[in-house]
PDB file of N, CA and C in Angstrom:
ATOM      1  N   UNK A   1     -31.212  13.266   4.670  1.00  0.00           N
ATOM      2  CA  UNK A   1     -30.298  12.136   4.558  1.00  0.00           C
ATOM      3  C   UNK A   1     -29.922  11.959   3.089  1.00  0.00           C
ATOM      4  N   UNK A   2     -28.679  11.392   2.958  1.00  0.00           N
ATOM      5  CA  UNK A   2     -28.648  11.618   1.571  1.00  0.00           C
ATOM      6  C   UNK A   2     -28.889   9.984   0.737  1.00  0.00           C
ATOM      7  N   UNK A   3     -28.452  10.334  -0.216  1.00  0.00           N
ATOM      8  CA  UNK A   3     -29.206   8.981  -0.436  1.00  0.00           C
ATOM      9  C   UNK A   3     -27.744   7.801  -0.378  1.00  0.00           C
ATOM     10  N   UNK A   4     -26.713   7.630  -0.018  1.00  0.00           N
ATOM     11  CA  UNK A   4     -25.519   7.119   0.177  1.00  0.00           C
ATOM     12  C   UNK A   4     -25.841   6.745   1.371  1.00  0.00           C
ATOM     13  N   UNK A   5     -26.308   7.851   2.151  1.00  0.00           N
ATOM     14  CA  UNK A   5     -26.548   7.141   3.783  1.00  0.00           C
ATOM     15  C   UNK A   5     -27.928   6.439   3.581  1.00  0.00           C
ATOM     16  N   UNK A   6     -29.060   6.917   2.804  1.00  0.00           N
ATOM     17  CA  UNK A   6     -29.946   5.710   3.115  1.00  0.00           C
ATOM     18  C   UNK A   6     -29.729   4.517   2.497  1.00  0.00           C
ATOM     19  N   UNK A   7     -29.426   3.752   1.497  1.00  0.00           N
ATOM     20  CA  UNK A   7     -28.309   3.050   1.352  1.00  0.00           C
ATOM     21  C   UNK A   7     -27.819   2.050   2.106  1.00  0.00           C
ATOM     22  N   UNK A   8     -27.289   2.741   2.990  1.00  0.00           N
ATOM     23  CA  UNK A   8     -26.121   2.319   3.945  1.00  0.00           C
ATOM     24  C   UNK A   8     -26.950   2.021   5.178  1.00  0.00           C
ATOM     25  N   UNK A   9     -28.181   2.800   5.552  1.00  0.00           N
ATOM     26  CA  UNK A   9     -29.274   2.244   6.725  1.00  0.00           C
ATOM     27  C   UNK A   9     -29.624   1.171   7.036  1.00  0.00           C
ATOM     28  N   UNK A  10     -30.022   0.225   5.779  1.00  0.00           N
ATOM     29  CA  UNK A  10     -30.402  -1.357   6.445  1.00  0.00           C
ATOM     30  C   UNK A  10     -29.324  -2.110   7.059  1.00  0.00           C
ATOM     31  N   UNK A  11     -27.536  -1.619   6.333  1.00  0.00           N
ATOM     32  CA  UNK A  11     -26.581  -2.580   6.849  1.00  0.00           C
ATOM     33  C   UNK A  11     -25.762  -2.100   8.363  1.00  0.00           C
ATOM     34  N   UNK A  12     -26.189  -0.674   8.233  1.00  0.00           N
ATOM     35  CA  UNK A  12     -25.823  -0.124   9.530  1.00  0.00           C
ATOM     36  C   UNK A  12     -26.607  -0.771  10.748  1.00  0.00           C
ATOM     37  N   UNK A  13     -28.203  -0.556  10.526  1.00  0.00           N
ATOM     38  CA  UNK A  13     -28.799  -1.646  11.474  1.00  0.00           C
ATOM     39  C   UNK A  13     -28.870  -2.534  12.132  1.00  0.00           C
ATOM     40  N   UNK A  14     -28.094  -3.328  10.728  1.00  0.00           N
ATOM     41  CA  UNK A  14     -27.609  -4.668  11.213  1.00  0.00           C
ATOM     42  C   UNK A  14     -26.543  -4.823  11.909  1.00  0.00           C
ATOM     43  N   UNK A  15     -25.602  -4.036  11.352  1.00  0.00           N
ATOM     44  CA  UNK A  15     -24.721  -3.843  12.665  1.00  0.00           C
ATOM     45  C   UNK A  15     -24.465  -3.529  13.972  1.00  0.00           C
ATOM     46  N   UNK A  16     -25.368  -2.215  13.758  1.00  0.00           N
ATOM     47  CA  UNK A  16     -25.520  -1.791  15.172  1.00  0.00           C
ATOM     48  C   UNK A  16     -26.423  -2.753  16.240  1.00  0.00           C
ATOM     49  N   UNK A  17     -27.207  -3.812  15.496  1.00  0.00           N
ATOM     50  CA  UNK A  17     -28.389  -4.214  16.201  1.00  0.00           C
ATOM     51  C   UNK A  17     -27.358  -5.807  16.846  1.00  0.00           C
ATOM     52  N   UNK A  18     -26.533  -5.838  15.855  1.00  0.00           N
ATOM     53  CA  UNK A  18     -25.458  -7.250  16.269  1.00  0.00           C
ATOM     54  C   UNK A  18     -24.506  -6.969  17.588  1.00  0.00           C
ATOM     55  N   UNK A  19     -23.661  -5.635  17.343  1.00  0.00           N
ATOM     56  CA  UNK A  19     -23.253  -5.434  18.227  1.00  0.00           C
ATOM     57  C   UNK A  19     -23.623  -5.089  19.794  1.00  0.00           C
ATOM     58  N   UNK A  20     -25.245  -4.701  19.644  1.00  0.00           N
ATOM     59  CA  UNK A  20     -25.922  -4.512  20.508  1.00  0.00           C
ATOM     60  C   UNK A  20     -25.370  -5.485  21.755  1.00  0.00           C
ATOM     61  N   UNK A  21     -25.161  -6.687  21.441  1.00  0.00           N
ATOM     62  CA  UNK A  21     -25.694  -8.125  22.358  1.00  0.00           C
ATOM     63  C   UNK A  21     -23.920  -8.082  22.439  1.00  0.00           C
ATOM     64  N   UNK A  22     -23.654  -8.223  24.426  1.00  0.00           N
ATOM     65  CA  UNK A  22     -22.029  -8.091  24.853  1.00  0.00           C
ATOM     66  C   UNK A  22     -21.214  -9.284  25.019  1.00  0.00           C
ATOM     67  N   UNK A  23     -22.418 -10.898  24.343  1.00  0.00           N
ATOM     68  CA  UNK A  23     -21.270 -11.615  23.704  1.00  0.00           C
ATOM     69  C   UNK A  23     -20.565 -11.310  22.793  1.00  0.00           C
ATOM     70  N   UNK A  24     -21.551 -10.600  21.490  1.00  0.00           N
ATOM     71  CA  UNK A  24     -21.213 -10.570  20.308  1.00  0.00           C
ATOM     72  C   UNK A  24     -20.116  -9.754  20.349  1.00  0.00           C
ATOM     73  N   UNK A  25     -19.962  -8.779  21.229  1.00  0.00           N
ATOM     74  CA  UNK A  25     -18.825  -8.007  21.233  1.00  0.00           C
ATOM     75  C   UNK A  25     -17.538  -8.504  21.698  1.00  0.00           C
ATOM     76  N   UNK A  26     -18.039  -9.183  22.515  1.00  0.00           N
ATOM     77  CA  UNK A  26     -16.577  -9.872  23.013  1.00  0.00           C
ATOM     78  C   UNK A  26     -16.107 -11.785  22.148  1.00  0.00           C
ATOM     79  N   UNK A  27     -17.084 -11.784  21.339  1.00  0.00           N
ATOM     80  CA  UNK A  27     -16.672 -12.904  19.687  1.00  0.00           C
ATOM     81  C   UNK A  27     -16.038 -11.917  18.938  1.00  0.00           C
ATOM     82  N   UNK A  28     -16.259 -10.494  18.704  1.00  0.00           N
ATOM     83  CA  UNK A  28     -15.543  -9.527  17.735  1.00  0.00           C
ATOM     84  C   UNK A  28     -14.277  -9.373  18.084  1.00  0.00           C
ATOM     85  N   UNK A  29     -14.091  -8.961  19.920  1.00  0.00           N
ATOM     86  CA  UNK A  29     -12.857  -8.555  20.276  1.00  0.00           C
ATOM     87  C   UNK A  29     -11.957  -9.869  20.191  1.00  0.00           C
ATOM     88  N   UNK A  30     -12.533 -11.584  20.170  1.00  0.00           N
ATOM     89  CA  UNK A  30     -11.559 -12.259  19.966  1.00  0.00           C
ATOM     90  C   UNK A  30     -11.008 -12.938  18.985  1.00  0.00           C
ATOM     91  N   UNK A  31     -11.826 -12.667  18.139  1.00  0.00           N
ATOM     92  CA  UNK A  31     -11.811 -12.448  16.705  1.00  0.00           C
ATOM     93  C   UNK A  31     -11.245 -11.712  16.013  1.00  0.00           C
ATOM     94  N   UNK A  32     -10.903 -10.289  16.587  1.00  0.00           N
ATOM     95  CA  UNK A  32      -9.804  -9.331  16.119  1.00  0.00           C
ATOM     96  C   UNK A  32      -7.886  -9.856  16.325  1.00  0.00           C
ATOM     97  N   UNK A  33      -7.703 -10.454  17.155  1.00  0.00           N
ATOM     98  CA  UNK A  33      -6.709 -11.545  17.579  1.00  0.00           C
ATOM     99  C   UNK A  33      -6.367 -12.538  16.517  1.00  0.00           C
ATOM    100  N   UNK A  34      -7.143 -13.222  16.041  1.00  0.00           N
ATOM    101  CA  UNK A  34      -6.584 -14.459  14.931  1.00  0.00           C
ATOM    102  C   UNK A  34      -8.337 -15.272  14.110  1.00  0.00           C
ATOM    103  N   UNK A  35      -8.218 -15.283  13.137  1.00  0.00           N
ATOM    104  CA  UNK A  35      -9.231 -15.987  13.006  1.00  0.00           C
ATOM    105  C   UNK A  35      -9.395 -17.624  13.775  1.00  0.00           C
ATOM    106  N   UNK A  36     -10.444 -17.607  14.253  1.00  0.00           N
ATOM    107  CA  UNK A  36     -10.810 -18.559  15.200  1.00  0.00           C
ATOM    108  C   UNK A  36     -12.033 -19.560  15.369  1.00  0.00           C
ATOM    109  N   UNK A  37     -11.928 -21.096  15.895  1.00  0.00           N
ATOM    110  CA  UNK A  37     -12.973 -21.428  15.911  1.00  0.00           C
ATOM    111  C   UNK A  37     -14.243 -21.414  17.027  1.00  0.00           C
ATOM    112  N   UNK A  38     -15.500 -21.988  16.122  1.00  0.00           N
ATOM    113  CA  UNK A  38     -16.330 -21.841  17.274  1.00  0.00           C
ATOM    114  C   UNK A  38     -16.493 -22.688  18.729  1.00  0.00           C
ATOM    115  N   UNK A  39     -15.584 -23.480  18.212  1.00  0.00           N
ATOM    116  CA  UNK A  39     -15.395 -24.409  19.698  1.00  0.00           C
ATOM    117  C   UNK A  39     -14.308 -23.478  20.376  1.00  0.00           C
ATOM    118  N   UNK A  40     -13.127 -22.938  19.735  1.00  0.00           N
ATOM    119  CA  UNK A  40     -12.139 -22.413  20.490  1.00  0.00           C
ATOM    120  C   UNK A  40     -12.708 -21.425  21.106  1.00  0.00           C
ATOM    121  N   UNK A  41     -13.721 -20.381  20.278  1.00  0.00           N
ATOM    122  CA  UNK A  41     -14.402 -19.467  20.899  1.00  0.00           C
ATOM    123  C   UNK A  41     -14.932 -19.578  22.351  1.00  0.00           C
ATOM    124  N   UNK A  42     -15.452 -21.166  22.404  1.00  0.00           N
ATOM    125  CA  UNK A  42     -16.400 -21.105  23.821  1.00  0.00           C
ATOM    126  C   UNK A  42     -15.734 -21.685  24.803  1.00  0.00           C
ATOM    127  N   UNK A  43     -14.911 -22.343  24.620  1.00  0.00           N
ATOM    128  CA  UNK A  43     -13.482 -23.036  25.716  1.00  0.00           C
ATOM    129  C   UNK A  43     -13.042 -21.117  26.273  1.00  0.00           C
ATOM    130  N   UNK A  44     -12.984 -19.847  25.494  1.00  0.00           N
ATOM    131  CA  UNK A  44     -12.961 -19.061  26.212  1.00  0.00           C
ATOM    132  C   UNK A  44     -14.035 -18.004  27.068  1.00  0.00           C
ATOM    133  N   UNK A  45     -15.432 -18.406  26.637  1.00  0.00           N
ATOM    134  CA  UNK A  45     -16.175 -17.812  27.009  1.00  0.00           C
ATOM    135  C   UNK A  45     -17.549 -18.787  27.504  1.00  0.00           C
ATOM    136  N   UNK A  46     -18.233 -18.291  28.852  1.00  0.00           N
ATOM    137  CA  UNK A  46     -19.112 -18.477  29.239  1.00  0.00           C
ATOM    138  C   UNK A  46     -20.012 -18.790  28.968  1.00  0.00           C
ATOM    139  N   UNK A  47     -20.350 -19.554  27.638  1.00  0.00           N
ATOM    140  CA  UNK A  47     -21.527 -19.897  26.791  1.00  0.00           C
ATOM    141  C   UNK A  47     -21.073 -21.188  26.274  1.00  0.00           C
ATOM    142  N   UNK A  48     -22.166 -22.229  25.662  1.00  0.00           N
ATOM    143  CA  UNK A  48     -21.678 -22.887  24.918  1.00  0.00           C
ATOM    144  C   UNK A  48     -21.467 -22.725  23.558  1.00  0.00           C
ATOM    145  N   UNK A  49     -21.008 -24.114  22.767  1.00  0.00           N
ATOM    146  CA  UNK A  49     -20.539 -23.693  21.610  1.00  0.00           C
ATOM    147  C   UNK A  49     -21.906 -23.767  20.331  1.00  0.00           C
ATOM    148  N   UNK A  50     -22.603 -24.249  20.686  1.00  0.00           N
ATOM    149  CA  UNK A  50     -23.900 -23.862  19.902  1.00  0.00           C
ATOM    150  C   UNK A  50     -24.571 -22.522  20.525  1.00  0.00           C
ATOM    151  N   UNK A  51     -24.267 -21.869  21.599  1.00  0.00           N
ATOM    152  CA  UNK A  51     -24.719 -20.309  21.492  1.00  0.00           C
ATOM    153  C   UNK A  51     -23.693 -19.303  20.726  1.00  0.00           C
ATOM    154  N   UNK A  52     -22.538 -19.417  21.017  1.00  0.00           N
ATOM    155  CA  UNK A  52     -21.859 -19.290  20.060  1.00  0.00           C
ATOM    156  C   UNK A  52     -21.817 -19.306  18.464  1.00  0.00           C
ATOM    157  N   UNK A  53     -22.077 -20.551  18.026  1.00  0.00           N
ATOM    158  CA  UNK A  53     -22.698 -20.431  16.710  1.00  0.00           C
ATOM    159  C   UNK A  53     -23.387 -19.546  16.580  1.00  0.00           C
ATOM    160  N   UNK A  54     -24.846 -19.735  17.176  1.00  0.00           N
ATOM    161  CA  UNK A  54     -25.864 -18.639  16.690  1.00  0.00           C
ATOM    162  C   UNK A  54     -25.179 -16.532  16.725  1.00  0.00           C
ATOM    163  N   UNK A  55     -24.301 -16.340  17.828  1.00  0.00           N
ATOM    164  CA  UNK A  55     -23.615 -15.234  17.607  1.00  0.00           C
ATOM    165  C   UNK A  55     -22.560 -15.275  16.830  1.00  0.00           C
ATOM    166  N   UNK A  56     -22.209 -16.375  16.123  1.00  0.00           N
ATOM    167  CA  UNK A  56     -21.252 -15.909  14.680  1.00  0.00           C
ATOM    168  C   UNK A  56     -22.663 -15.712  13.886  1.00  0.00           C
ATOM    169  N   UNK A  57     -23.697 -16.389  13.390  1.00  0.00           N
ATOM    170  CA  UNK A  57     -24.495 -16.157  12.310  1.00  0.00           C
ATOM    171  C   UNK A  57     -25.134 -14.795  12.594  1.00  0.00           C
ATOM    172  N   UNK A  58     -25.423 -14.353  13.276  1.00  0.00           N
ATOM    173  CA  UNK A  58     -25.951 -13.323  13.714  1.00  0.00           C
ATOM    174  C   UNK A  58     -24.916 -11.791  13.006  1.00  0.00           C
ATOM    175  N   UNK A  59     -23.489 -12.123  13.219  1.00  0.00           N
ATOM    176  CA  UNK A  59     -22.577 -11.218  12.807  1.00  0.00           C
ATOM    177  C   UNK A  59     -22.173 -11.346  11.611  1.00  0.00           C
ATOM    178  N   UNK A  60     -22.434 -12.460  11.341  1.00  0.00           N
ATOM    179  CA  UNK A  60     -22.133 -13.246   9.620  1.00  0.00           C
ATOM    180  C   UNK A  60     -23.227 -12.429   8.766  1.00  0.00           C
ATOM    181  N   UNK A  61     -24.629 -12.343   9.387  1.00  0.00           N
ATOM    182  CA  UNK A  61     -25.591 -11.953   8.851  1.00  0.00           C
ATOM    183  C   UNK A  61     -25.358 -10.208   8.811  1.00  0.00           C
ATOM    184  N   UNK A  62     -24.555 -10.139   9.988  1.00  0.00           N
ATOM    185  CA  UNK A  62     -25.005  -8.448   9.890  1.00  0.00           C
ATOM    186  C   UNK A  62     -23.360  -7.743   9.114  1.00  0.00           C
ATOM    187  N   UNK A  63     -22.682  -8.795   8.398  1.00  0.00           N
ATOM    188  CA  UNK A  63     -22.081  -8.805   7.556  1.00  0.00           C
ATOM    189  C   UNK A  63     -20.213  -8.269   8.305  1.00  0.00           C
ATOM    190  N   UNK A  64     -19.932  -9.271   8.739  1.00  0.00           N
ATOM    191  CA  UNK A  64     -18.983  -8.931  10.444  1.00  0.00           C
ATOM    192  C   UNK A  64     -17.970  -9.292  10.716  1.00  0.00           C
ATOM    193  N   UNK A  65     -18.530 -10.542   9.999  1.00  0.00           N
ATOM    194  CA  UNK A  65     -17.418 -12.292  10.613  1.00  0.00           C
ATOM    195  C   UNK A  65     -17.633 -12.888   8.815  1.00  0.00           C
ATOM    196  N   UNK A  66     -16.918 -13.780   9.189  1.00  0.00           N
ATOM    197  CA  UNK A  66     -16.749 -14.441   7.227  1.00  0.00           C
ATOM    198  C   UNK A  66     -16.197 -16.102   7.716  1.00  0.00           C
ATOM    199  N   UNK A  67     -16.715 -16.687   7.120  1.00  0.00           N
ATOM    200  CA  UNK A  67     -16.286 -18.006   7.541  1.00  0.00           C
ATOM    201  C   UNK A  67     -15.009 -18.919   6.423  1.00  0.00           C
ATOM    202  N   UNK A  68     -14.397 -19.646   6.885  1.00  0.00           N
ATOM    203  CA  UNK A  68     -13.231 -20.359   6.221  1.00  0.00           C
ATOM    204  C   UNK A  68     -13.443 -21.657   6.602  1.00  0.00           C
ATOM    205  N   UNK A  69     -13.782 -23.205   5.765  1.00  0.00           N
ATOM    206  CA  UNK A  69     -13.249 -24.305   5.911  1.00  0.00           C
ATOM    207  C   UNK A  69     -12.162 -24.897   6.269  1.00  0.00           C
ATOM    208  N   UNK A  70     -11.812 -25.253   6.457  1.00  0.00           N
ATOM    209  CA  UNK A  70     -10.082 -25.671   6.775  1.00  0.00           C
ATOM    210  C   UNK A  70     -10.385 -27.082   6.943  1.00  0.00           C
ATOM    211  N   UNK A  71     -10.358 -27.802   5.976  1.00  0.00           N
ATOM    212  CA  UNK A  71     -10.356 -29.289   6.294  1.00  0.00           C
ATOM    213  C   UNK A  71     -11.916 -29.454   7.229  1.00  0.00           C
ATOM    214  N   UNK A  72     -11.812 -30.055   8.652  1.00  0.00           N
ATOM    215  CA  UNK A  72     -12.940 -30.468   8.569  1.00  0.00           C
ATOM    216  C   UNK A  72     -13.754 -29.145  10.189  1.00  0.00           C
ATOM    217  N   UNK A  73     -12.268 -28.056   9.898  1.00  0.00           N
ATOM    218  CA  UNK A  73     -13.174 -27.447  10.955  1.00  0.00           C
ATOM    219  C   UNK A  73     -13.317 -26.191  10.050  1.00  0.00           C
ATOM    220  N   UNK A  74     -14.368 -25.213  10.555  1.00  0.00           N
ATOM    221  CA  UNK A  74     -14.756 -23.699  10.166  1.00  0.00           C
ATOM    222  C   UNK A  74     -14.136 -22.713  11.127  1.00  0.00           C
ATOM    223  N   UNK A  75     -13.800 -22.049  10.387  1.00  0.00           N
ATOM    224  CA  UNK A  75     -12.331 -20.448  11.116  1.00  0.00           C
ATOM    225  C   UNK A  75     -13.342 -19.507  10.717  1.00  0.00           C
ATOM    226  N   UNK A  76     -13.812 -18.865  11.737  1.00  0.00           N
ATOM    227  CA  UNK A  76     -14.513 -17.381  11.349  1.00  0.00           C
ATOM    228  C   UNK A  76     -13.295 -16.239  11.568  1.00  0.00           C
ATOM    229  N   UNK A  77     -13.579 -15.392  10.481  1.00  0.00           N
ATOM    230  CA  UNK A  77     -12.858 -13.640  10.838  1.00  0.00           C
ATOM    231  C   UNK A  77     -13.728 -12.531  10.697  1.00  0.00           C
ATOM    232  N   UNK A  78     -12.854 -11.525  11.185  1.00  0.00           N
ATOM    233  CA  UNK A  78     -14.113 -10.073  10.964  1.00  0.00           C
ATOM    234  C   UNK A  78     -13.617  -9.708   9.736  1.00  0.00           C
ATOM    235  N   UNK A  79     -14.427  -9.124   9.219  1.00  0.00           N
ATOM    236  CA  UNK A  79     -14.455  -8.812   7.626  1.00  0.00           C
ATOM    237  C   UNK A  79     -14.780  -7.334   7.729  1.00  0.00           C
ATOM    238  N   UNK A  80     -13.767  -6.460   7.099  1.00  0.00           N
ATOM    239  CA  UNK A  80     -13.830  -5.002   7.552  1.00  0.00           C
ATOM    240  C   UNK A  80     -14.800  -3.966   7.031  1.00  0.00           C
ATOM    241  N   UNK A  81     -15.378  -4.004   6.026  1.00  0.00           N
ATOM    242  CA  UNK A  81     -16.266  -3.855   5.317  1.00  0.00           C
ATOM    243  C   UNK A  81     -17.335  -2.776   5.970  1.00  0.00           C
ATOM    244  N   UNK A  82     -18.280  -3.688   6.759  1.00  0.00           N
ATOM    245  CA  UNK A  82     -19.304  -3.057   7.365  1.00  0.00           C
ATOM    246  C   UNK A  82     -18.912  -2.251   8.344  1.00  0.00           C
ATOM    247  N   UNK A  83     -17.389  -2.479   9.351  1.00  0.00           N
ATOM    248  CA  UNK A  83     -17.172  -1.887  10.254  1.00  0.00           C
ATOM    249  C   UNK A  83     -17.071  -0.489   9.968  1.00  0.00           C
ATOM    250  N   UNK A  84     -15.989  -0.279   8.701  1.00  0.00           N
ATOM    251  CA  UNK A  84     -16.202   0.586   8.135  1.00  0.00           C
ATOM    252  C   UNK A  84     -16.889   1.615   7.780  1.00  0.00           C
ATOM    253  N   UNK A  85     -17.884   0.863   7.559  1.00  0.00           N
ATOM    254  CA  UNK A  85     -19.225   1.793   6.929  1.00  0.00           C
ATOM    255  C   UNK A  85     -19.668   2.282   8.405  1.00  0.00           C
ATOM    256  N   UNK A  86     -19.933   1.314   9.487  1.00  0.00           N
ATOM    257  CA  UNK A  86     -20.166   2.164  10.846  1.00  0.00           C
ATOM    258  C   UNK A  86     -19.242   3.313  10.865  1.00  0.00           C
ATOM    259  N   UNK A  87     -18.090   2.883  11.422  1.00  0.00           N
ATOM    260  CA  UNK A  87     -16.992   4.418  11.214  1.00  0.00           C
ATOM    261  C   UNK A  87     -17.228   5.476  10.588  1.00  0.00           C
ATOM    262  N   UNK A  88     -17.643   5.435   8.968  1.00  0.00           N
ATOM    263  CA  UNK A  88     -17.948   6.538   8.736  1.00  0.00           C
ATOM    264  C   UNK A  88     -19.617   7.287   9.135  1.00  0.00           C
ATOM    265  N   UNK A  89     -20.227   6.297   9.043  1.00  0.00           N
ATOM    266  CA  UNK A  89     -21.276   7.374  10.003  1.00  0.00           C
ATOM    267  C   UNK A  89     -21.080   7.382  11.118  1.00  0.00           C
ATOM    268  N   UNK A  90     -20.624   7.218  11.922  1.00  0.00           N
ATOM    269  CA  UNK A  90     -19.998   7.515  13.122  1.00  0.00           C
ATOM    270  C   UNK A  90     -19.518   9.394  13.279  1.00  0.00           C
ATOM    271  N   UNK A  91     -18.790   9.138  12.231  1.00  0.00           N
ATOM    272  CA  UNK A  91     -17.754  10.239  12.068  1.00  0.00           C
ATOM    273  C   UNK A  91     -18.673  11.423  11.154  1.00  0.00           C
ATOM    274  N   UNK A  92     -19.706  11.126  10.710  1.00  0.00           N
ATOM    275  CA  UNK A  92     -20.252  11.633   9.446  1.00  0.00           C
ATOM    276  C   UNK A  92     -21.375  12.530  10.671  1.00  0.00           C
ATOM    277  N   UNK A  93     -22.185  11.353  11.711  1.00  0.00           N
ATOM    278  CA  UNK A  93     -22.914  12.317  12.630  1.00  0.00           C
ATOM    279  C   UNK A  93     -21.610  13.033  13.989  1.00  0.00           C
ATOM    280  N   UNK A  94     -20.607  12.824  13.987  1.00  0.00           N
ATOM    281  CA  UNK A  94     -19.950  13.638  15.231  1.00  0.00           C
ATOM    282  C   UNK A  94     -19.437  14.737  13.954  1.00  0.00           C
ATOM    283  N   UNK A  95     -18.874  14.782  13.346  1.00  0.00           N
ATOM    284  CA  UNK A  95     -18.767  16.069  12.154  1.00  0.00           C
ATOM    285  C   UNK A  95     -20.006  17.094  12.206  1.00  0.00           C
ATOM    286  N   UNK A  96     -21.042  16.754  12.046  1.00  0.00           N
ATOM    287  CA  UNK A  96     -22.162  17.247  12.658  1.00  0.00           C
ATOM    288  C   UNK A  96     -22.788  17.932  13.716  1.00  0.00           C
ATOM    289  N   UNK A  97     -22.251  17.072  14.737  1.00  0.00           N
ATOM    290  CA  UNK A  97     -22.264  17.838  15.685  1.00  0.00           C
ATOM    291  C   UNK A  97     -21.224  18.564  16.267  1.00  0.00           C
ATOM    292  N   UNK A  98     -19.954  18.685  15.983  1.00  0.00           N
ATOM    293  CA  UNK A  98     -18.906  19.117  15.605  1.00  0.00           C
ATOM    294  C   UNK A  98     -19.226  21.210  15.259  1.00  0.00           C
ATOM    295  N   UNK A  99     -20.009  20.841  13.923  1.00  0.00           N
ATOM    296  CA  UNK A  99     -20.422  21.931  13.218  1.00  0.00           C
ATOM    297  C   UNK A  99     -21.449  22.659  14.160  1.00  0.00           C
ATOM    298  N   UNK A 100     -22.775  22.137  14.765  1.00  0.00           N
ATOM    299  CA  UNK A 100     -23.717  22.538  15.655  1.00  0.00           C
ATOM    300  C   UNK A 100     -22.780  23.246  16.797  1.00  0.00           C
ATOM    301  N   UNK A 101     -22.144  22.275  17.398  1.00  0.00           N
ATOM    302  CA  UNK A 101     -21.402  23.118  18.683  1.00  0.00           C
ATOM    303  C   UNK A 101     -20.345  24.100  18.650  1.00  0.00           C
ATOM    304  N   UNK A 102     -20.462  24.244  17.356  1.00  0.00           N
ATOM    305  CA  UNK A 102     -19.133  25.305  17.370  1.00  0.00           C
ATOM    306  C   UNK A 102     -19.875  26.677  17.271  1.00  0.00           C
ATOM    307  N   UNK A 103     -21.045  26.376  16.214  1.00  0.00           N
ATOM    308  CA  UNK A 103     -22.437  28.008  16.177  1.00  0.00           C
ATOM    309  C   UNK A 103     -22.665  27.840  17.040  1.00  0.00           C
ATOM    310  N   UNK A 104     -22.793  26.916  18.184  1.00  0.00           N
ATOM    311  CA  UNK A 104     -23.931  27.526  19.692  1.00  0.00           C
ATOM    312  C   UNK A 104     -22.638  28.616  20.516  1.00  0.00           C
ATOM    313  N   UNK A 105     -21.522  27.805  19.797  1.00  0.00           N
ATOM    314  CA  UNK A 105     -20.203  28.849  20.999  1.00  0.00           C
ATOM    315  C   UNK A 105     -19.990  29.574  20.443  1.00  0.00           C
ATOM    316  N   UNK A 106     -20.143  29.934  19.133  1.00  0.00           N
ATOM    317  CA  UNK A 106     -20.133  31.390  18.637  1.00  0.00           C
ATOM    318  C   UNK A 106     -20.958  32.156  19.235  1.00  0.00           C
ATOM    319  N   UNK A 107     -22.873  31.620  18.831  1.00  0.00           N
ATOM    320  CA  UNK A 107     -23.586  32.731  19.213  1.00  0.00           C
ATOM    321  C   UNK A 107     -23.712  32.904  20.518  1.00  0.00           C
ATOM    322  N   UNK A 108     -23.230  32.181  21.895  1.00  0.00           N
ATOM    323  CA  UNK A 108     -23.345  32.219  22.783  1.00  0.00           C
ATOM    324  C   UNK A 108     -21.867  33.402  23.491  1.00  0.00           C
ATOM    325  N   UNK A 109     -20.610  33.436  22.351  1.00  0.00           N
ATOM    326  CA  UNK A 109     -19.300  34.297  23.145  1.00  0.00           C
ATOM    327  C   UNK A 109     -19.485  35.110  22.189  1.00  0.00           C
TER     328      UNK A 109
END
């Protein structure tokens, strides 16, 4: 591993370990739409708005969502940053295996 990717291990974690949970994914997907609040959040989803909270902090923490005041309410957005950094290891281990499967079809034809 190199040392850029270890590095990059504790915040990948956090990401991957946030996105894990399929509210949090679907606060990301409505969150990709407009920055939004956490009450508006739960008027669309099946939870309340204090579980909600705890899955913005959770993504806030795993560095995701970013919060905005606005007078007297809070607007969370995704903040591209970390997604990023997933993407490229994403792309960094399928390159990889990319390279592996192309020698097994060599030495195999």
């Amino acid at each position: 591993m190199s040392e850029r990717a270890a590095a990059r291990t504790p915040r990948l974690d956090a990401v991957f370990s946030a996105l894990s949970d399929p509210t949090r994914r679907d606060v990301v997907r409505a969150l990709g739409t407009a920055p939004t609040s956490a009450s508006e959040l739960a008027t669309r989803m099946p939870v309340s708005r204090q579980a909600i909270a705890k899955h913005l902090a959770a993504l806030a923490a795993a560095g995701l969502v970013d919060s905005e005041r606005d007078g007297r309410r809070v607007r969370y957005r995704l903040t591209p940053g970390a997604f990023g950094d997933a993407v490229d290891w994403m792309t960094e281990v399928g390159a990889a295996w990319d390279t592996r499967l192309a020698a097994l079809r060599r030495h195999v034809t």
